[in-house]
C-alpha atoms as a PDB file:
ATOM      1  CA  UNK A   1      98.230  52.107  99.120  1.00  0.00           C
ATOM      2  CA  UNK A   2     101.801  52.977  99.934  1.00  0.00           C
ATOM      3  CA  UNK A   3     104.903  50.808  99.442  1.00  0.00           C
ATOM      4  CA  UNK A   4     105.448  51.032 103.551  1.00  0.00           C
ATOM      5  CA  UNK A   5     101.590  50.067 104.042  1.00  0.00           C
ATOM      6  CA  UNK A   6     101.971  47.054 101.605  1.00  0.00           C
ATOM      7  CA  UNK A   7     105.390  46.230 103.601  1.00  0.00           C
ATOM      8  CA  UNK A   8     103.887  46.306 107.139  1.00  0.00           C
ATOM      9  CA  UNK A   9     100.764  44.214 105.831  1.00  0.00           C
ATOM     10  CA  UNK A  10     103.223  41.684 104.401  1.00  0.00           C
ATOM     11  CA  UNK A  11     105.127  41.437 107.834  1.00  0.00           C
ATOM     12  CA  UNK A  12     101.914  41.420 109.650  1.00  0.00           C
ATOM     13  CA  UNK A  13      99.806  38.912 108.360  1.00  0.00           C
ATOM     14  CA  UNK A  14     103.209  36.762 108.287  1.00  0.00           C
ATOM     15  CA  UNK A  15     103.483  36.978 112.149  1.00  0.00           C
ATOM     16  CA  UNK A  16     100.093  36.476 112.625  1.00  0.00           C
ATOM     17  CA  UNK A  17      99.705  33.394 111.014  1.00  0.00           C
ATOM     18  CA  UNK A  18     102.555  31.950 112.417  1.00  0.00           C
ATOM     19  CA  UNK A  19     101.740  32.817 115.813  1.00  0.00           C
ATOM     20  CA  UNK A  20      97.573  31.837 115.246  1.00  0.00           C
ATOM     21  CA  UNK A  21      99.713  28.472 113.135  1.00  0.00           C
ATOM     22  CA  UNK A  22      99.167  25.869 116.198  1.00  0.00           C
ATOM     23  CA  UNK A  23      95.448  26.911 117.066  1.00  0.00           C
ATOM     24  CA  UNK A  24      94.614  26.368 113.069  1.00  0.00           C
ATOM     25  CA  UNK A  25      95.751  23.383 113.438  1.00  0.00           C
ATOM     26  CA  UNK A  26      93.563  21.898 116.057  1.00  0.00           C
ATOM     27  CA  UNK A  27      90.417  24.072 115.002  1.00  0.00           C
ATOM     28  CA  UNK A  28      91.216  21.973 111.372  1.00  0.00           C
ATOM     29  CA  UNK A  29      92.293  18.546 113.433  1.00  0.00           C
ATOM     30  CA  UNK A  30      88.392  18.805 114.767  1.00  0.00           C
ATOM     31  CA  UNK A  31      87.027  18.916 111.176  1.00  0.00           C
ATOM     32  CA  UNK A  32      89.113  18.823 108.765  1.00  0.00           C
ATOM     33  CA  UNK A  33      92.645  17.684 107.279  1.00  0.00           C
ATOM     34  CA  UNK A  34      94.590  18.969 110.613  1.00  0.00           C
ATOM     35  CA  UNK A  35      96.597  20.933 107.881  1.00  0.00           C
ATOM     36  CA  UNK A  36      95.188  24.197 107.679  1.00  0.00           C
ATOM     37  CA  UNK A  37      97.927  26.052 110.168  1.00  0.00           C
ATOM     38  CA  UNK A  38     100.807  24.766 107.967  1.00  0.00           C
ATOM     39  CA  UNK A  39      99.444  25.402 105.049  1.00  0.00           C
ATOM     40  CA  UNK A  40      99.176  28.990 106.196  1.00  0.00           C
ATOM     41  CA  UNK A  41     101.609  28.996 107.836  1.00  0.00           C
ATOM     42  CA  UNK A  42     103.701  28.071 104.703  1.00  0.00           C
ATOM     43  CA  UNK A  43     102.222  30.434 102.301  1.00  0.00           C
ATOM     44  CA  UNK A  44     102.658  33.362 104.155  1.00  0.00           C
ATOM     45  CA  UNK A  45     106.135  32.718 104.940  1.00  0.00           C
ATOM     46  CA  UNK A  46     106.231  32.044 101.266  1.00  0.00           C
ATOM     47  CA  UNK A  47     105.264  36.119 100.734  1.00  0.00           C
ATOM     48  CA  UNK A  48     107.433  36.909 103.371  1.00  0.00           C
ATOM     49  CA  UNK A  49     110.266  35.205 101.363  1.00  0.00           C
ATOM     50  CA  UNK A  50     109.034  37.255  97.811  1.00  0.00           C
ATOM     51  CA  UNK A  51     108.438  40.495  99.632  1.00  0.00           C
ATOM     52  CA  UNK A  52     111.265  42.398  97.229  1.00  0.00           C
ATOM     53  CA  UNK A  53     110.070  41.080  94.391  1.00  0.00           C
ATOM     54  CA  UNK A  54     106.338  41.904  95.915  1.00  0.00           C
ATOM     55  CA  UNK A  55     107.201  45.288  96.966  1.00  0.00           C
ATOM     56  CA  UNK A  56     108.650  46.545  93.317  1.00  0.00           C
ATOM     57  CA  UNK A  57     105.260  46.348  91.946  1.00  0.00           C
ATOM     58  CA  UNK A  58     102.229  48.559  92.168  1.00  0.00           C
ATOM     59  CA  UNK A  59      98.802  47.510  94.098  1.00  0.00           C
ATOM     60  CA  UNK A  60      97.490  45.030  91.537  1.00  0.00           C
ATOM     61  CA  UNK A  61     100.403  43.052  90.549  1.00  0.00           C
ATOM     62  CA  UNK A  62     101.812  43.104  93.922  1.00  0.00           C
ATOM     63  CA  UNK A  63      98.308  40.942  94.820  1.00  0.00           C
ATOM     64  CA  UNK A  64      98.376  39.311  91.892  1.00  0.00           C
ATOM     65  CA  UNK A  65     101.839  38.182  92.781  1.00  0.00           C
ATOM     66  CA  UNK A  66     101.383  37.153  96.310  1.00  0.00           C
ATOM     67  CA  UNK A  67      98.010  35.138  95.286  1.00  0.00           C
ATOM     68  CA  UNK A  68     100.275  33.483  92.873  1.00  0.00           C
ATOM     69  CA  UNK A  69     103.049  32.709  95.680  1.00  0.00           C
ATOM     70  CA  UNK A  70      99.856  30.694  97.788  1.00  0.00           C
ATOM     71  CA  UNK A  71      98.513  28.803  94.964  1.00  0.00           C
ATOM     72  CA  UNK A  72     102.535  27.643  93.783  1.00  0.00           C
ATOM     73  CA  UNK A  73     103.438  27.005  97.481  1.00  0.00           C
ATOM     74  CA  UNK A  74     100.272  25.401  99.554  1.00  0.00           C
ATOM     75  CA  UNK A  75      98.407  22.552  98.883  1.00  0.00           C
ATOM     76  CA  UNK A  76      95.423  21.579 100.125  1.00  0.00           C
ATOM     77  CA  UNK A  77      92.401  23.807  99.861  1.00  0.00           C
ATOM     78  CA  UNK A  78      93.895  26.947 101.828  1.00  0.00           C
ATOM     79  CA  UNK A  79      96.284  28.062  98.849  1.00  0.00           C
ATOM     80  CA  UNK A  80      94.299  27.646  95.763  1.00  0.00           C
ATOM     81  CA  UNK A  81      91.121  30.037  98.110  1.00  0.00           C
ATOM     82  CA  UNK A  82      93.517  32.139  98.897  1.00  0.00           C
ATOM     83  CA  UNK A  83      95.700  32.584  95.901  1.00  0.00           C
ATOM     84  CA  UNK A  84      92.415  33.133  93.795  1.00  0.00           C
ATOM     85  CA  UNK A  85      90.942  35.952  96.797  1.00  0.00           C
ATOM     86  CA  UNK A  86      94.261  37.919  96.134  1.00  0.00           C
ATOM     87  CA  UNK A  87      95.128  37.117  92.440  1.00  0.00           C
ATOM     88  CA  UNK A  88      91.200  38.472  91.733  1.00  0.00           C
ATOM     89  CA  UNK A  89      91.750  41.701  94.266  1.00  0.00           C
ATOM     90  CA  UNK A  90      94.435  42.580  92.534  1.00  0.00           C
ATOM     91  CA  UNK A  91      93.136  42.461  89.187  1.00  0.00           C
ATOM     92  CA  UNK A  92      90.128  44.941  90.154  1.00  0.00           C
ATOM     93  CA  UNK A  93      92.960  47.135  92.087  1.00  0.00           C
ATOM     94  CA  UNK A  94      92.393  51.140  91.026  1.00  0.00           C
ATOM     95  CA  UNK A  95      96.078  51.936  88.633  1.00  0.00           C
ATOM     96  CA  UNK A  96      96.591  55.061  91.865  1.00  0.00           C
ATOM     97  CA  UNK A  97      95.380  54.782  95.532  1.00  0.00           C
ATOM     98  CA  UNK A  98      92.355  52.643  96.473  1.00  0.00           C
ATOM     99  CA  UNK A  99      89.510  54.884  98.362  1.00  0.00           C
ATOM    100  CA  UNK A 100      87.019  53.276 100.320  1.00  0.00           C
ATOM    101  CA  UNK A 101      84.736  52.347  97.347  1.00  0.00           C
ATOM    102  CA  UNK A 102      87.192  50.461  95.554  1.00  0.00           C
ATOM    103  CA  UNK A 103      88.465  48.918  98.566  1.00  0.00           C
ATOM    104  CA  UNK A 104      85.091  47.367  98.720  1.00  0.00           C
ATOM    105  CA  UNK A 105      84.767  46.185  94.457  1.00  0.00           C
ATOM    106  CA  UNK A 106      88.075  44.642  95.016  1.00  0.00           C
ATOM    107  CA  UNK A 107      86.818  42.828  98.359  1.00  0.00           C
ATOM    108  CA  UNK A 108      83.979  42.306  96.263  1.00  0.00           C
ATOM    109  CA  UNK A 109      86.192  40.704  93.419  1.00  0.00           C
ATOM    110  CA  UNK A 110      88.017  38.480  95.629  1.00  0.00           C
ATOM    111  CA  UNK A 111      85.086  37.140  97.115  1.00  0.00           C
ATOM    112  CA  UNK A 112      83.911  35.770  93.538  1.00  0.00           C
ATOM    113  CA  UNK A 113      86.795  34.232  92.389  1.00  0.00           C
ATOM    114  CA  UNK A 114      86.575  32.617  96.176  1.00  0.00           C
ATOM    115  CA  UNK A 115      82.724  31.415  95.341  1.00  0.00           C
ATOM    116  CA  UNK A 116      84.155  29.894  91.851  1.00  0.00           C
ATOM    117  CA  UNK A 117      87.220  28.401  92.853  1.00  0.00           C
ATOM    118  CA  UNK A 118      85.386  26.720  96.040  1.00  0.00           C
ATOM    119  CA  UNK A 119      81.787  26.032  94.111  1.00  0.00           C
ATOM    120  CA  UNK A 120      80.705  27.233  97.448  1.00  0.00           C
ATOM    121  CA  UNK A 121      78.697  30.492  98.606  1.00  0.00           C
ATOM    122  CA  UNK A 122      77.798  31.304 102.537  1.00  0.00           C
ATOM    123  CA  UNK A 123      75.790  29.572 104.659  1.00  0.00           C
ATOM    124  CA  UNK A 124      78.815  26.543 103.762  1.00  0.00           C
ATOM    125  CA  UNK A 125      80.686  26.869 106.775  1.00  0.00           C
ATOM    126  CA  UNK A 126      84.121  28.356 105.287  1.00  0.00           C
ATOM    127  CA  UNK A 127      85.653  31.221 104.857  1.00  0.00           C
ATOM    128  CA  UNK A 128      82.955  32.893 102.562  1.00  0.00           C
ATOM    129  CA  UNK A 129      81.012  33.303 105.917  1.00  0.00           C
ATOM    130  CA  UNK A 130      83.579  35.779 107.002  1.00  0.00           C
ATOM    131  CA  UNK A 131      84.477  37.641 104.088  1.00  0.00           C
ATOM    132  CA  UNK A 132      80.981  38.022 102.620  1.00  0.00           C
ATOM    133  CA  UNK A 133      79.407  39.728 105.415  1.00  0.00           C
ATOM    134  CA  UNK A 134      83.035  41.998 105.524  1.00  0.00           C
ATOM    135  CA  UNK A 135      82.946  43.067 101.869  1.00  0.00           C
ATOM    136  CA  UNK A 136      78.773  44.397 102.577  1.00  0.00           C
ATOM    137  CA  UNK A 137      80.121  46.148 105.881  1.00  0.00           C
ATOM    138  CA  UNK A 138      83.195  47.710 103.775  1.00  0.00           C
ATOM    139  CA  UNK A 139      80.327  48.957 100.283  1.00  0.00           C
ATOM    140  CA  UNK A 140      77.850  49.758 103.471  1.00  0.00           C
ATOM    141  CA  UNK A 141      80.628  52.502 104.753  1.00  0.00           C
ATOM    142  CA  UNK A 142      81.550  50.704 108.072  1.00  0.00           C
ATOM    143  CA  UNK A 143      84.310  52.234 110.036  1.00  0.00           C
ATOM    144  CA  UNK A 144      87.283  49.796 111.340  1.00  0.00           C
ATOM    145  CA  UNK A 145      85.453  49.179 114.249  1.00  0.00           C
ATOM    146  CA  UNK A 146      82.346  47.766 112.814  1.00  0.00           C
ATOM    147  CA  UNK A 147      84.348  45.990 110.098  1.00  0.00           C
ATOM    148  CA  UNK A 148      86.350  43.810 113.364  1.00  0.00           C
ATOM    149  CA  UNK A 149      83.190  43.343 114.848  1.00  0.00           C
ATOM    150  CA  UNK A 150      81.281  42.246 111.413  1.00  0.00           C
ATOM    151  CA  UNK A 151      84.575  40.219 111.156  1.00  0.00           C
ATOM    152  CA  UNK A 152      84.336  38.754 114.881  1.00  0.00           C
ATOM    153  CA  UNK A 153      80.474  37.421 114.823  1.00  0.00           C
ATOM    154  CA  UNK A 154      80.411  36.294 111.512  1.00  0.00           C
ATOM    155  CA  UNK A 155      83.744  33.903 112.234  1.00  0.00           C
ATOM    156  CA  UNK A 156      81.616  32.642 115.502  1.00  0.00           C
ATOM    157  CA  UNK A 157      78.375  32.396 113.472  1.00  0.00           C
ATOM    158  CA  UNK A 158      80.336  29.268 111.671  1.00  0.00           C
ATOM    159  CA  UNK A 159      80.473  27.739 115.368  1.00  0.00           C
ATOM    160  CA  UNK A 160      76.582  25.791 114.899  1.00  0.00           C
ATOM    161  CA  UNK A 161      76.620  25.333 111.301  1.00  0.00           C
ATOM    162  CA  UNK A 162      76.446  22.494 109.817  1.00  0.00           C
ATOM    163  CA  UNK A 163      79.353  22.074 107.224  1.00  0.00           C
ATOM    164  CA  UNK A 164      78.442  21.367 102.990  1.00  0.00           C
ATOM    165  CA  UNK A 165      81.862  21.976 101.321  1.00  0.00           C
ATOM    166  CA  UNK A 166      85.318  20.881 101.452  1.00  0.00           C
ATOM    167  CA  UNK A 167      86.127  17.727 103.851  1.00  0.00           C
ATOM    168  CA  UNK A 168      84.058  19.034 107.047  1.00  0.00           C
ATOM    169  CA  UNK A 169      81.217  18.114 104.990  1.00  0.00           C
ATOM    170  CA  UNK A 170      82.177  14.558 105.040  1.00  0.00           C
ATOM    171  CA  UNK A 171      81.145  14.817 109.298  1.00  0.00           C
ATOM    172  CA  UNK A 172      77.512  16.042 108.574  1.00  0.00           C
ATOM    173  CA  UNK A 173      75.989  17.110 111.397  1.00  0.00           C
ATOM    174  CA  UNK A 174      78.737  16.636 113.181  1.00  0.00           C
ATOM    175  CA  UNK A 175      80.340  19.528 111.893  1.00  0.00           C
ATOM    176  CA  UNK A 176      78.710  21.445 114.106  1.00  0.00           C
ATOM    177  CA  UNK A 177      79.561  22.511 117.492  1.00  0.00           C
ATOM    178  CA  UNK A 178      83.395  23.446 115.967  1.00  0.00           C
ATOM    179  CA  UNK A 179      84.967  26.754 114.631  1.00  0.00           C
ATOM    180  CA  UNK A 180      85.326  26.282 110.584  1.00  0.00           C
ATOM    181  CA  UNK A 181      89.175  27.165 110.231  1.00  0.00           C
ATOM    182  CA  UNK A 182      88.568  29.115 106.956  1.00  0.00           C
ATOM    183  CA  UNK A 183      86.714  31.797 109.222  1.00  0.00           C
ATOM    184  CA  UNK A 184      89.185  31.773 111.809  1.00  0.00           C
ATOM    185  CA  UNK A 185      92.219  32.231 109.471  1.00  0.00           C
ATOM    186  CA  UNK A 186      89.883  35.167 106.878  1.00  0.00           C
ATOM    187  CA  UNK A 187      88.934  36.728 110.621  1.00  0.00           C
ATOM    188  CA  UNK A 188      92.637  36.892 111.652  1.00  0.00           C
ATOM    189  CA  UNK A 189      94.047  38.417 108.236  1.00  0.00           C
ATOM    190  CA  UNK A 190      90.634  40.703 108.270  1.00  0.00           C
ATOM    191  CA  UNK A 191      91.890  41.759 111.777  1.00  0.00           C
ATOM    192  CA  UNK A 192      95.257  42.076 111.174  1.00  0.00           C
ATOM    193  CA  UNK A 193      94.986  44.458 108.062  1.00  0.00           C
ATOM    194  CA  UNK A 194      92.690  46.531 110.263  1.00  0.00           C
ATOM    195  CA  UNK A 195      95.342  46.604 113.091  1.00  0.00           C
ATOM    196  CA  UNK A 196      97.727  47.700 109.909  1.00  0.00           C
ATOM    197  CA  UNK A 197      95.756  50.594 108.305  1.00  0.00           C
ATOM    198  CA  UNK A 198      95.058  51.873 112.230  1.00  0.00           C
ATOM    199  CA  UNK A 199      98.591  51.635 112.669  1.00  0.00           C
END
């Protein structure tokens, strides 16, 4: 992945979280602490602020580094899920340019250090729902398209669960009926990268 790639995702996912901050919020208000948007909010603008120091580092220590950066900067649940997605993608990053297939292991990475960290797997209501049926689309060869899409349903699927980790759980069976927040936020990063590497 090129420096100017790694730049434009930094700048990206940035703006989008701090424009997408305010509907977090009230998607978390419904079910959870109400602090998901800030904490996002926060952590990316925490990257933003270490992009140099980011940017002078190849693929897997530049992750490494910016899942580091969330897990020093955001509390609640949001940084440490985060932190560990990135810190573990970056460790299974390729030493020269990722291809498709290892685009998908480090996905595929991220996603267990996510499962650990969280002592959660999908079918939870968080952000596993999003980024495990992603990381099959990405092994299964999915083009962009299909991988917003994937990203799209599987963020909406959350919409009837019924929530059994983190503090939505505490509602039961009224957790259902709502957006989980995790999805949202994994759906708008998902589709922001995409809108990057079509860019």
């Amino acid at each position: 992945m090129a420096n100017e790639q790694l730049s434009a995702l930094i700048d990206a996912t940035n703006t989008a979280v701090q424009e997408a901050k305010d509907d977090l919020t009230k998607l978390d208000q419904a079910i959870g602490d109400g602090d998901h948007g800030l904490n996002m909010a926060r952590g990316f603008a925490a990257i933003e602020q270490d992009r140099d120091k980011i940017l002078a580092k190849p693929l897997g220590p530049a992750l490494q580094a910016a899942g580091m950066t969330l897990v020093m900067k955001v509390g609640g649940a949001s940084g440490p899920l985060y932190g560990s997605l990135l810190m573990a993608m970056g460790k299974a990053a390729p030493e020269g340019e990722p291809d498709r297939a290892s685009l998908a292991d480090m996905l595929g990475a991220g996603v267990e250090a996510v499962k650990k960290r969280g002592k959660s797997d999908r079918g939870a209501k968080t952000m596993l729902d999003v980024l495990i049926p992603v990381q099959e689309a990405l092994a299964d060869g999915a083009d962009i398209a299909k991988i917003r899409q994937v990203a799209d349903d599987a963020a909406e699927a959350t919409i009837p669960m019924v929530a059994t980790k983190g503090r939505a759980s505490y509602l039961g069976e009224r957790s259902a009926g709502h957006l989980d927040p995790g999805a949202a936020s994994s759906r708008l990063l998902l589709q922001t990268v995409c809108d990057v590497i079509e860019g």
